[in-house]
Protein backbone atom coordinates (compact mmCIF):
# COMPACT_ATOMS: atom_id res chain seq x y z
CA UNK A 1 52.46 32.69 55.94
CA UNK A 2 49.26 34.86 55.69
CA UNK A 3 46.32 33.04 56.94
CA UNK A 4 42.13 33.39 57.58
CA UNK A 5 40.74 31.74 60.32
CA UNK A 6 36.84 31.19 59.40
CA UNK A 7 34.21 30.21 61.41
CA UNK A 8 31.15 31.43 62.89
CA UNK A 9 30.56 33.72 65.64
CA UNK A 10 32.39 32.25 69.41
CA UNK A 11 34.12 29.13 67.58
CA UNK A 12 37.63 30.88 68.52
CA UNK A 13 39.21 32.74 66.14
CA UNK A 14 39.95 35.01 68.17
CA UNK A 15 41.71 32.73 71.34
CA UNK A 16 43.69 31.04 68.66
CA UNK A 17 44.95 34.10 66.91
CA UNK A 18 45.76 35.62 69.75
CA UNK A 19 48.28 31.93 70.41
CA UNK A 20 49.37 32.12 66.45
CA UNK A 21 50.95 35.71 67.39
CA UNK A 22 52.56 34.33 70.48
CA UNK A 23 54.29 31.35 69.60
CA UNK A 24 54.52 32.63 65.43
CA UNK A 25 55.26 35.78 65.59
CA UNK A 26 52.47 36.67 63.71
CA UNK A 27 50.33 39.63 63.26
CA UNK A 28 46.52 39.27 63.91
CA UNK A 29 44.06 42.06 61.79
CA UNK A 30 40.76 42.34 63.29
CA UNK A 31 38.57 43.88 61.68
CA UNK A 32 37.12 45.70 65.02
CA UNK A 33 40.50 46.17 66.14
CA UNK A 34 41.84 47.88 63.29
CA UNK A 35 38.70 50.26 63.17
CA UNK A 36 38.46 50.71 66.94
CA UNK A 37 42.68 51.55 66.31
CA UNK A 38 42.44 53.25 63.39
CA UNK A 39 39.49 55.72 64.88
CA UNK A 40 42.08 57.05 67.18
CA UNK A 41 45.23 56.99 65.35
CA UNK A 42 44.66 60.74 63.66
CA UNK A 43 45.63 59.92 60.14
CA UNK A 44 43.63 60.42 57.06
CA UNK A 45 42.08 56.92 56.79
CA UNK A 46 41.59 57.07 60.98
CA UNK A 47 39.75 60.56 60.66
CA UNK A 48 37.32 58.68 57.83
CA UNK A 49 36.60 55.94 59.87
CA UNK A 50 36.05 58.19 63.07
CA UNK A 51 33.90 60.50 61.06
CA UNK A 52 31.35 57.40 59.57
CA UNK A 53 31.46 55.61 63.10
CA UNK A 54 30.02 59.08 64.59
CA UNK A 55 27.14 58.90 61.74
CA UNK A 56 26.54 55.40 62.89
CA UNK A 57 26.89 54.08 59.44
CA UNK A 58 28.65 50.95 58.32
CA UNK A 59 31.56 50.81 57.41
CA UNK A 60 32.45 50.26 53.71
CA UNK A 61 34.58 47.17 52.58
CA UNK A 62 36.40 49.89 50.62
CA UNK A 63 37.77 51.70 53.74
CA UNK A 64 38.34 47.91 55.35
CA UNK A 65 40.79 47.37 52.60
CA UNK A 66 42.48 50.25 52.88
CA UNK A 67 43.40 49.51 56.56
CA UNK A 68 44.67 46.27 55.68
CA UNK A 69 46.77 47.99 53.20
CA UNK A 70 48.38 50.44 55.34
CA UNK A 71 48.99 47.12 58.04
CA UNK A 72 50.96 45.09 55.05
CA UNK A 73 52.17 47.59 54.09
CA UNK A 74 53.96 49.15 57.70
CA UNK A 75 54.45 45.59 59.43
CA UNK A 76 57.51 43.40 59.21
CA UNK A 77 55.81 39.86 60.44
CA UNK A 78 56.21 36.12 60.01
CA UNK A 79 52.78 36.60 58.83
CA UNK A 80 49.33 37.69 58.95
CA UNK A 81 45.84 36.26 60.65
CA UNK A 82 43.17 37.65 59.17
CA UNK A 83 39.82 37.64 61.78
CA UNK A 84 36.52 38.78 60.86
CA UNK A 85 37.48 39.63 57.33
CA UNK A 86 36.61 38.67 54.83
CA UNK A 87 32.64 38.02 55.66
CA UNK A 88 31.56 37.97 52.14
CA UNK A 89 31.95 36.56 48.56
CA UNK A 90 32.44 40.25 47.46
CA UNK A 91 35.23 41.19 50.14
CA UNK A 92 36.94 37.52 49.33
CA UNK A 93 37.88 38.83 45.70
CA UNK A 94 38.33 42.35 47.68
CA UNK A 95 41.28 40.59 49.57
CA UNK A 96 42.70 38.49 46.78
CA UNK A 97 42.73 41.47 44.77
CA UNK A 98 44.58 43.62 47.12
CA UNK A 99 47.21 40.90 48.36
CA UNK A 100 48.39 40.48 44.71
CA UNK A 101 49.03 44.08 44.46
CA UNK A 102 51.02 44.46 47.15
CA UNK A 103 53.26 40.88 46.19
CA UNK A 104 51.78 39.15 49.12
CA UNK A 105 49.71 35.65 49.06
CA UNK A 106 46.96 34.43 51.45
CA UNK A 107 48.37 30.61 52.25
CA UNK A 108 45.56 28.95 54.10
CA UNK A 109 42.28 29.43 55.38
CA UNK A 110 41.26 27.61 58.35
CA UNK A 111 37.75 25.98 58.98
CA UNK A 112 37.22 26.17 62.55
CA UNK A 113 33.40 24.11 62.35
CA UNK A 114 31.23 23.54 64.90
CA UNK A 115 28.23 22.10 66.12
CA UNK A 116 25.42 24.91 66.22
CA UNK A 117 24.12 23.89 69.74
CA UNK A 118 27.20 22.88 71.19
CA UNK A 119 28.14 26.52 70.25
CA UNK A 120 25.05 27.75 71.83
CA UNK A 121 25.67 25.96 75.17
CA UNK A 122 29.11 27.38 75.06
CA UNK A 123 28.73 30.39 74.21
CA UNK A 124 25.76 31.42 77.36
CA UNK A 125 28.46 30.65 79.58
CA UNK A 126 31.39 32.62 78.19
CA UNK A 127 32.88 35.65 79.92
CA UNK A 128 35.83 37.69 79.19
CA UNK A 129 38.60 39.61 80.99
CA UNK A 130 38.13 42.95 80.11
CA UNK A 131 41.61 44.22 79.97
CA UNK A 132 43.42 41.40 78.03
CA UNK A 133 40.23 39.17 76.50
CA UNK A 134 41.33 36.33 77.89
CA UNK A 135 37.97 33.68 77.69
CA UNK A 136 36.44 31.76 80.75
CA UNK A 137 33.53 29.75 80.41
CA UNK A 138 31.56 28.76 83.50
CA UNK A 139 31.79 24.70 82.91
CA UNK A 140 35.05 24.02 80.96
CA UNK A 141 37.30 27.45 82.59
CA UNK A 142 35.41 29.30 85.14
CA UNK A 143 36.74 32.24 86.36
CA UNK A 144 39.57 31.95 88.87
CA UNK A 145 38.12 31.44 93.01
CA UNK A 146 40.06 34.92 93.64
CA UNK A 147 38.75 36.82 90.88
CA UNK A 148 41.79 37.57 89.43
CA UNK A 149 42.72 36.82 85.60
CA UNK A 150 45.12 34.17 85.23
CA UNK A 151 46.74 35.96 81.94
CA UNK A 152 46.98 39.56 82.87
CA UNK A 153 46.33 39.37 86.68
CA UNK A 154 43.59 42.23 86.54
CA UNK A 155 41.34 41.51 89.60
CA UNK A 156 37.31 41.46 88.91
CA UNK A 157 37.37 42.97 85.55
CA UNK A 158 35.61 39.88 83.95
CA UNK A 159 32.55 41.15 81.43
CA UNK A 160 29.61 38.97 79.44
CA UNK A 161 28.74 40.37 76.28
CA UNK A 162 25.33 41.46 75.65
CA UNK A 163 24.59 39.85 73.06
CA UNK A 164 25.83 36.14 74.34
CA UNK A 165 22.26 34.72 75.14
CA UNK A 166 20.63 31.99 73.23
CA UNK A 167 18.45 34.42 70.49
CA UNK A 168 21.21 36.82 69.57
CA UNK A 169 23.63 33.96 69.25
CA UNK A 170 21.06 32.34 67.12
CA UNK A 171 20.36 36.01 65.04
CA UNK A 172 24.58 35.80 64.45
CA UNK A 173 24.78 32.46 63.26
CA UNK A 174 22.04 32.96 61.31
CA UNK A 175 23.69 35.79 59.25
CA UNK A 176 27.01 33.87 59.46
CA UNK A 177 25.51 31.23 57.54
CA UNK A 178 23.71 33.48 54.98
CA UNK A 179 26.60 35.70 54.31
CA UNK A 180 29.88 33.79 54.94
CA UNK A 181 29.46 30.11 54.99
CA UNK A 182 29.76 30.51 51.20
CA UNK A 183 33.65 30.96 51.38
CA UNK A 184 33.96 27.47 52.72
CA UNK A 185 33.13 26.76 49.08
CA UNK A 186 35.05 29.27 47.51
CA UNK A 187 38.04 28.46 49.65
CA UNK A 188 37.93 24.63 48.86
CA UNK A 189 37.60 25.59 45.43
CA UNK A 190 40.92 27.41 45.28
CA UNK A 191 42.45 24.36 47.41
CA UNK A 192 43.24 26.44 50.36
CA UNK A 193 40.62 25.31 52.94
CA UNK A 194 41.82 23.41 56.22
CA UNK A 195 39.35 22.21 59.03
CA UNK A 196 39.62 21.69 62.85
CA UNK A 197 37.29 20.65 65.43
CA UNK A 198 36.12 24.18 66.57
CA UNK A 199 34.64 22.51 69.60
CA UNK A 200 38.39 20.59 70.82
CA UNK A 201 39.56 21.65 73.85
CA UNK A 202 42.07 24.58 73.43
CA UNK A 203 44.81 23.08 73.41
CA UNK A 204 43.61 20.67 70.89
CA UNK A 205 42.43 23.18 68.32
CA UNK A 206 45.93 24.87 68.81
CA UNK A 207 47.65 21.56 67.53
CA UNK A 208 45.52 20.99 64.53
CA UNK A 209 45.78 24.25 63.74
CA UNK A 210 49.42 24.07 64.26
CA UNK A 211 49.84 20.62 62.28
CA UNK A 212 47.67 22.41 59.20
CA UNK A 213 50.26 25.67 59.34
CA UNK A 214 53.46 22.84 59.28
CA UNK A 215 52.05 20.29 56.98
């Protein structure tokens, strides 16, 4: 089953990929990941993306697709997440497009919604390990009394990102909303949309999620 998790930025796409590969066997493409991955790999495409992230240019929706091709086309998988991608209208019809031609099909697309100042409140407290990515947040899972990570066990290596603070989170959501908020629509359209309660508690979002994927 090949799936999108949508949502705007810190709803927890990423936290409940990162379960759906776990427990499913599935693969999770990230858009950062794959470019961050594919900068160092030393192929063709990986040399392209290294050479436009050195420019500091953007990278194109056309090289984007082509790293998702190489990944269905070189992973054996129960199934793949797609996170971050598509953002737009334009790379929706990108993604169809492609999936056909290689004989695959995108099965769901999950709505993880939110409420924008509930985000915003959870968001200024969030911190990450930075060697796995597991998530704390200083109310609802602060980080452990003896600074270690309780998924990876790496002592004090716990990171905020710079742009978590109450304006940039409001800048993100702002071009979330602008740019891909449409696909709700277009999803529901194609009767493929599912929604969850972004703001559940973990484990809660993991069942729904779960109970959309089996249903």
């Amino acid at each position: 089953m090949n799936i999108i998790l949508l949502g705007p930025p810190g709803a927890g796409k990423g936290t409940q990929a990162r379960h759906l590969v776990e427990t499913r066997n599935m693969v999770q493409l990230s858009t950062g990941d794959m470019l961050r991955e594919a900068k160092d790999s030393g192929t063709e495409m990986g040399k392209i993306v290294a050479d436009v992230m050195a420019r500091g240019e953007l990278v194109t929706d056309e090289i984007v697709i082509g790293l998702i091709r190489e990944k269905l086309a070189g992973e054996k998988t129960e199934g793949f997440i797609f996170d971050g991608f598509p953002r737009t209208l334009e790379q929706a019809d990108a993604l169809g497009e492609l999936m056909a031609s290689e004989g695959e099909t995108l099965d769901m697309v999950i709505e993880m919604r939110v409420d924008d100042a509930a985000l915003v409140e959870r968001i200024t407290a969030r911190s990450t390990c930075g060697s796995c990515g597991e998530v704390y947040n200083d109310k609802t899972k602060p980080i452990p009394a003896d600074g270690k990570c309780t998924n990876c066990g790496k002592e004090n290596d716990f990171k905020r990102r710079a742009d978590d603070n109450e304006e940039s989170l409001k800048t993100r959501l702002m071009a979330y909303y602008k740019q891909t908020s449409p696909l709700i629509g277009y999803y529901y359209a194609k009767d493929m949309l599912k929604v969850v309660d972004g703001l559940a508690s973990i484990d809660k979002v993991q069942g729904s999620i779960g109970a959309a994927l089996d249903g």
